[in-house]
C-alpha atoms as a PDB file:
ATOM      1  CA  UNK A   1      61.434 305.440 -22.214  1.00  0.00           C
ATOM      2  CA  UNK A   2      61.341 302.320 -24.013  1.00  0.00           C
ATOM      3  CA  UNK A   3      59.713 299.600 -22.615  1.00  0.00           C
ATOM      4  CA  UNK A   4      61.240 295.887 -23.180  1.00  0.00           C
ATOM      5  CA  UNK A   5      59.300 292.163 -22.810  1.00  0.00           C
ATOM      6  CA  UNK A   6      55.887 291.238 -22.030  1.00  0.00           C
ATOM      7  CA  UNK A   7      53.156 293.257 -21.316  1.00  0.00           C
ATOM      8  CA  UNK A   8      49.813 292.942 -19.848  1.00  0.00           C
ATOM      9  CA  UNK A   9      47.803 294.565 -22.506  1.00  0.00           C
ATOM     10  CA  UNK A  10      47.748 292.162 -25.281  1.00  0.00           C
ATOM     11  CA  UNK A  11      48.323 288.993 -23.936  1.00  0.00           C
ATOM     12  CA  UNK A  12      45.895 286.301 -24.317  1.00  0.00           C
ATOM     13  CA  UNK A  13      45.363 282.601 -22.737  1.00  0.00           C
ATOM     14  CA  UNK A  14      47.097 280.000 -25.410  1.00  0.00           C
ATOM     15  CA  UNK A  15      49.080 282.920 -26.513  1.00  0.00           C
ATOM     16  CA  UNK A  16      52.946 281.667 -27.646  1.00  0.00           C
ATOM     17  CA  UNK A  17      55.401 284.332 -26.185  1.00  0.00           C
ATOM     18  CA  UNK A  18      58.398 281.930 -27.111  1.00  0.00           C
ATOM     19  CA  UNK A  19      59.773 279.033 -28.550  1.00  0.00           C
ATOM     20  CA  UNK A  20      63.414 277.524 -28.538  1.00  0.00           C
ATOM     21  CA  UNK A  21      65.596 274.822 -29.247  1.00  0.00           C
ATOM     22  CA  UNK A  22      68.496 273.911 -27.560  1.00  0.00           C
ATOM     23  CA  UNK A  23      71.119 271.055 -28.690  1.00  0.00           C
ATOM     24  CA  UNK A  24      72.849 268.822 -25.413  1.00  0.00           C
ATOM     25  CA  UNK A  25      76.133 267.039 -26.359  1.00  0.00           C
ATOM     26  CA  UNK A  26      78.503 265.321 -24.151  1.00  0.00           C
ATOM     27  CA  UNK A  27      80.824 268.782 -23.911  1.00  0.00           C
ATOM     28  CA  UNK A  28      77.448 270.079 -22.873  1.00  0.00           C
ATOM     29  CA  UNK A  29      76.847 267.730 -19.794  1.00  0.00           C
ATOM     30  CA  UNK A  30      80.886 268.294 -18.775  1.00  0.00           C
ATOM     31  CA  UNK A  31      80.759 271.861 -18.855  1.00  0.00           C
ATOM     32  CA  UNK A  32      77.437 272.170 -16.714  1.00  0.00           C
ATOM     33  CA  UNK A  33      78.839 269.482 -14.475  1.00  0.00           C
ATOM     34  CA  UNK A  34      81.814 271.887 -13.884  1.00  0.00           C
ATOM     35  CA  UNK A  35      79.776 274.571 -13.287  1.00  0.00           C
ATOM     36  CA  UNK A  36      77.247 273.257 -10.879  1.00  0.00           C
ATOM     37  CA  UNK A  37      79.640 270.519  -9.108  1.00  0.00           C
ATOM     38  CA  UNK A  38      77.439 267.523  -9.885  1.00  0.00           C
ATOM     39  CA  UNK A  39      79.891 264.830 -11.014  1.00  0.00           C
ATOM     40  CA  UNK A  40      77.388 262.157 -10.993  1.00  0.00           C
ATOM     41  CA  UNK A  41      78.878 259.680 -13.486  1.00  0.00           C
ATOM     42  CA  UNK A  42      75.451 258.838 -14.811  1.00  0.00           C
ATOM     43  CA  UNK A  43      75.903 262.518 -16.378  1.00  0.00           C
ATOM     44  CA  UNK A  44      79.296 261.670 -18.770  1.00  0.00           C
ATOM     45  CA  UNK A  45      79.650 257.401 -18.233  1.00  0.00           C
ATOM     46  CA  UNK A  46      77.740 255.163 -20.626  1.00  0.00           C
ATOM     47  CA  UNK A  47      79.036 252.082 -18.142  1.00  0.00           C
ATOM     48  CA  UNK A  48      77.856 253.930 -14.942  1.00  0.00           C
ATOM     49  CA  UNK A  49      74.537 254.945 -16.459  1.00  0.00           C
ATOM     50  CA  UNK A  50      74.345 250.844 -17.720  1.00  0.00           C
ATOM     51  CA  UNK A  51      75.330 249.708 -14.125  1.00  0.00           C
ATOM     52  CA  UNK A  52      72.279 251.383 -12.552  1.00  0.00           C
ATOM     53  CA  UNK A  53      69.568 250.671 -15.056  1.00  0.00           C
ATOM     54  CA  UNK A  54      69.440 253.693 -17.173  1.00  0.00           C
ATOM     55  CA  UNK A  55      69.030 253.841 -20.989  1.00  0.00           C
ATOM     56  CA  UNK A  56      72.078 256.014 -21.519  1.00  0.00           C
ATOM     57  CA  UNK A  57      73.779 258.848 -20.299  1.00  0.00           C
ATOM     58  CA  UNK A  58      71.614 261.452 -18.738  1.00  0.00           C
ATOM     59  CA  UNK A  59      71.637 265.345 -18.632  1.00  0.00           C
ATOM     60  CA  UNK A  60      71.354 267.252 -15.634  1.00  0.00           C
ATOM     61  CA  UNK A  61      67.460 267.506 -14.389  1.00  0.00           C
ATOM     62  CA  UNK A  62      68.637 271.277 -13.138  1.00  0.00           C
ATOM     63  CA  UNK A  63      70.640 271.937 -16.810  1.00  0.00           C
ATOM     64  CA  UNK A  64      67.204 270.798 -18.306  1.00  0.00           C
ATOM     65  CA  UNK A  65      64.773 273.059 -15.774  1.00  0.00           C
ATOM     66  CA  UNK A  66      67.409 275.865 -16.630  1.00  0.00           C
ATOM     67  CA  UNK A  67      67.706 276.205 -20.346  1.00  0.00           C
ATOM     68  CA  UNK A  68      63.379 275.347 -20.367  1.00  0.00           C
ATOM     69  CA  UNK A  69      62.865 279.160 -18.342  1.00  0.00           C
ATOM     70  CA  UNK A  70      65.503 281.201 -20.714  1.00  0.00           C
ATOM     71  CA  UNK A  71      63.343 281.909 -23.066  1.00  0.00           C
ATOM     72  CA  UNK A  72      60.381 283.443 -20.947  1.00  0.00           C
ATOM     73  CA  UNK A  73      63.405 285.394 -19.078  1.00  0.00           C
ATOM     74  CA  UNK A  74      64.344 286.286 -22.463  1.00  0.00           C
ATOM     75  CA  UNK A  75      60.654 287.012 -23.764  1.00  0.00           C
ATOM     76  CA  UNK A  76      60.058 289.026 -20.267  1.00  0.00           C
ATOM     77  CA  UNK A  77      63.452 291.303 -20.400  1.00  0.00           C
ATOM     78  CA  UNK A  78      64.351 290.519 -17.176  1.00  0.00           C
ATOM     79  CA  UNK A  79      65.138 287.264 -14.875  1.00  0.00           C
ATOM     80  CA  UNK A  80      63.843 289.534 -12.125  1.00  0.00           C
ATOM     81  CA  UNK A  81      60.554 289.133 -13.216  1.00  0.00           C
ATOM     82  CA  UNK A  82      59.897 285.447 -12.643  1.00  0.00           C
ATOM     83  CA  UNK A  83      58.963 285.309  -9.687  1.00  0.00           C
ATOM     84  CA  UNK A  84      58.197 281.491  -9.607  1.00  0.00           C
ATOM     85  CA  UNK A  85      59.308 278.171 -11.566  1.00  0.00           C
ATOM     86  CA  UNK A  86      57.935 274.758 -10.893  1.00  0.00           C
ATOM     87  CA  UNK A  87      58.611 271.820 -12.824  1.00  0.00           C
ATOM     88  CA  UNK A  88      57.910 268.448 -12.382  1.00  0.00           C
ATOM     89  CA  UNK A  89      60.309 266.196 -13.570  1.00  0.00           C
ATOM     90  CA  UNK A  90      59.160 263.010 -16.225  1.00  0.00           C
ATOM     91  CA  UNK A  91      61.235 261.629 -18.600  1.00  0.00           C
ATOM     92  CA  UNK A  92      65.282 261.434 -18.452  1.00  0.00           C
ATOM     93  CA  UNK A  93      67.197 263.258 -21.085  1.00  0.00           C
ATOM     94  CA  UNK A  94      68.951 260.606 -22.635  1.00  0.00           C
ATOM     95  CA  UNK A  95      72.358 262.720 -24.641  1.00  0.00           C
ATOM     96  CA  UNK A  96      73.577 260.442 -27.217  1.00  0.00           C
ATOM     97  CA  UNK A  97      77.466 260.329 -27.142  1.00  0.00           C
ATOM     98  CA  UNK A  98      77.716 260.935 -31.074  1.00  0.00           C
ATOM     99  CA  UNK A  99      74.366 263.149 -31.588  1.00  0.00           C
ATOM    100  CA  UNK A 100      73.730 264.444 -28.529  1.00  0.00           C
ATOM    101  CA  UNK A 101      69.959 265.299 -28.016  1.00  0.00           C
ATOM    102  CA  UNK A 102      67.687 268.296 -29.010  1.00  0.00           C
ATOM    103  CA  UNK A 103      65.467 269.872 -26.338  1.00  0.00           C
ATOM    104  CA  UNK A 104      62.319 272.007 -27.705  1.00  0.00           C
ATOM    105  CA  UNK A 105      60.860 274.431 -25.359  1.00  0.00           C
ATOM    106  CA  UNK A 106      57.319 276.170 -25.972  1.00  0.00           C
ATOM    107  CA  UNK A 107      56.042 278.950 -23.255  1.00  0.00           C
ATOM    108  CA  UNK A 108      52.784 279.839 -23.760  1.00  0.00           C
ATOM    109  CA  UNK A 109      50.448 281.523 -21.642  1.00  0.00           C
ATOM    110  CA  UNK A 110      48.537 279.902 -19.298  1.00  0.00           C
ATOM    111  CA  UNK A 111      46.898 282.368 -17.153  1.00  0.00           C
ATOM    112  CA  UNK A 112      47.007 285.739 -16.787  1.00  0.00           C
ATOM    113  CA  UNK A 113      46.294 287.527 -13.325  1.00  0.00           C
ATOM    114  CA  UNK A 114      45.359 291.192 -13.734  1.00  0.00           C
ATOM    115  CA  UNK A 115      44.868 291.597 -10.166  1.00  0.00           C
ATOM    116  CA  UNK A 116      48.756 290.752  -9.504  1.00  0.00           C
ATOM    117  CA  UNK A 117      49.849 292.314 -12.728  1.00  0.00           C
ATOM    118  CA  UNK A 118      51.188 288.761 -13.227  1.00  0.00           C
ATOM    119  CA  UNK A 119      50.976 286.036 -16.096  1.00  0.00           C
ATOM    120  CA  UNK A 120      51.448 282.012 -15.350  1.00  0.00           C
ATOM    121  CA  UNK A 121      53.477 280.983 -18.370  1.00  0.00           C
ATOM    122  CA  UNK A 122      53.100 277.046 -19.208  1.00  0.00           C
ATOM    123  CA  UNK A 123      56.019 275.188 -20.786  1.00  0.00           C
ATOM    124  CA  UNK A 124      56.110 272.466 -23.069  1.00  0.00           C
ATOM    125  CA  UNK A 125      59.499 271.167 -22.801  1.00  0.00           C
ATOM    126  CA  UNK A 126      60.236 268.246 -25.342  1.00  0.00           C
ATOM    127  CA  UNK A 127      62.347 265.681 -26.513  1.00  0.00           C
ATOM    128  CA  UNK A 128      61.640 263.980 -30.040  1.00  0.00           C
ATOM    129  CA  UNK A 129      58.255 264.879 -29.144  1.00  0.00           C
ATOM    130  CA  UNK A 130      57.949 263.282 -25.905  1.00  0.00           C
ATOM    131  CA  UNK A 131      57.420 265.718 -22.993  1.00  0.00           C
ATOM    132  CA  UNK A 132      60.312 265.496 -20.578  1.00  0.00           C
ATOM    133  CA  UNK A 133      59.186 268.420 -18.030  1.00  0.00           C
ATOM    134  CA  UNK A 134      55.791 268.260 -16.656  1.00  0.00           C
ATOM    135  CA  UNK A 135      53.226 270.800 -14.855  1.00  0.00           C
ATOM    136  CA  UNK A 136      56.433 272.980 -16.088  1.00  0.00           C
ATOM    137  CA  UNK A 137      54.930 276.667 -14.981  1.00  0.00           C
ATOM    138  CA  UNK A 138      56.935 280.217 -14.473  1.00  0.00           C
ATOM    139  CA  UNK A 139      55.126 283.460 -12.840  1.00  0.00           C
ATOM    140  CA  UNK A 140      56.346 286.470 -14.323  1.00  0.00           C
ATOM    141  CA  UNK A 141      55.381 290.240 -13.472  1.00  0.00           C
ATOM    142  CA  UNK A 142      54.326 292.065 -15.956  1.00  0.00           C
ATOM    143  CA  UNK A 143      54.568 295.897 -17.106  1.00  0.00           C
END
């Protein structure tokens, strides 16, 4: 049998099991908006997002936590092997009407419990180099 994702044996603290980036555009805020059924209009209305103090339109916090665990569900084979996902959330994802906005994701890990067959993976989730997800951690199982 073939075994897919991480394993225990070989995994090291500071170790990088995956980096991504993913691109936001305006079609990207009104899909997930359709999908989730938050219609905020701070999420696809320049004026709105004006009105209340904001420096542009923002993406979804929950679009943002979401697309920041893919790739340790991706590096781990399977999403039923997180068994936890904190974030804590810092910065707004400004999406720029004509550019839209690049989000970088690093997962490294950040602990590894052998007892619990388990691994704390740390995310650095980034916008033009600013950190937009903080204390950003995922527990995974591990083979």
């Amino acid at each position: 049998m073939q075994h897919t994702g991480l394993e225990l044996d070989g995994l090291a603290v500071g170790q990088v099991v995956a980096e991504k980036d993913y691109h936001f555009s305006r079609d990207t805020l009104v899909r997930y908006a359709g999908a989730s059924g938050d219609f905020n209009p701070i999420h696809y209305r320049d004026d709105v997002a004006a009105s209340v103090g904001l420096p542009g339109v923002l993406a979804h916090g929950m679009l943002t936590m979401g697309v920041a665990v893919q790739p340790v569900v991706e590096a781990v084979g399977d999403p039923g092997r997180v068994t936890d996902y904190q974030v804590r959330f810092t910065r707004p994802v400004v999406v720029d009407p004509q550019n839209g906005v690049d989000v970088s994701v690093m997962a490294k890990v950040g602990a590894i419990l052998a007892e619990e067959s388990s691994a704390r993976i740390d995310l650095v989730v980034t916008v033009g180099g600013t950190t937009v997800l903080g204390k950003a951690q995922v527990r995974v199982l591990l083979r």
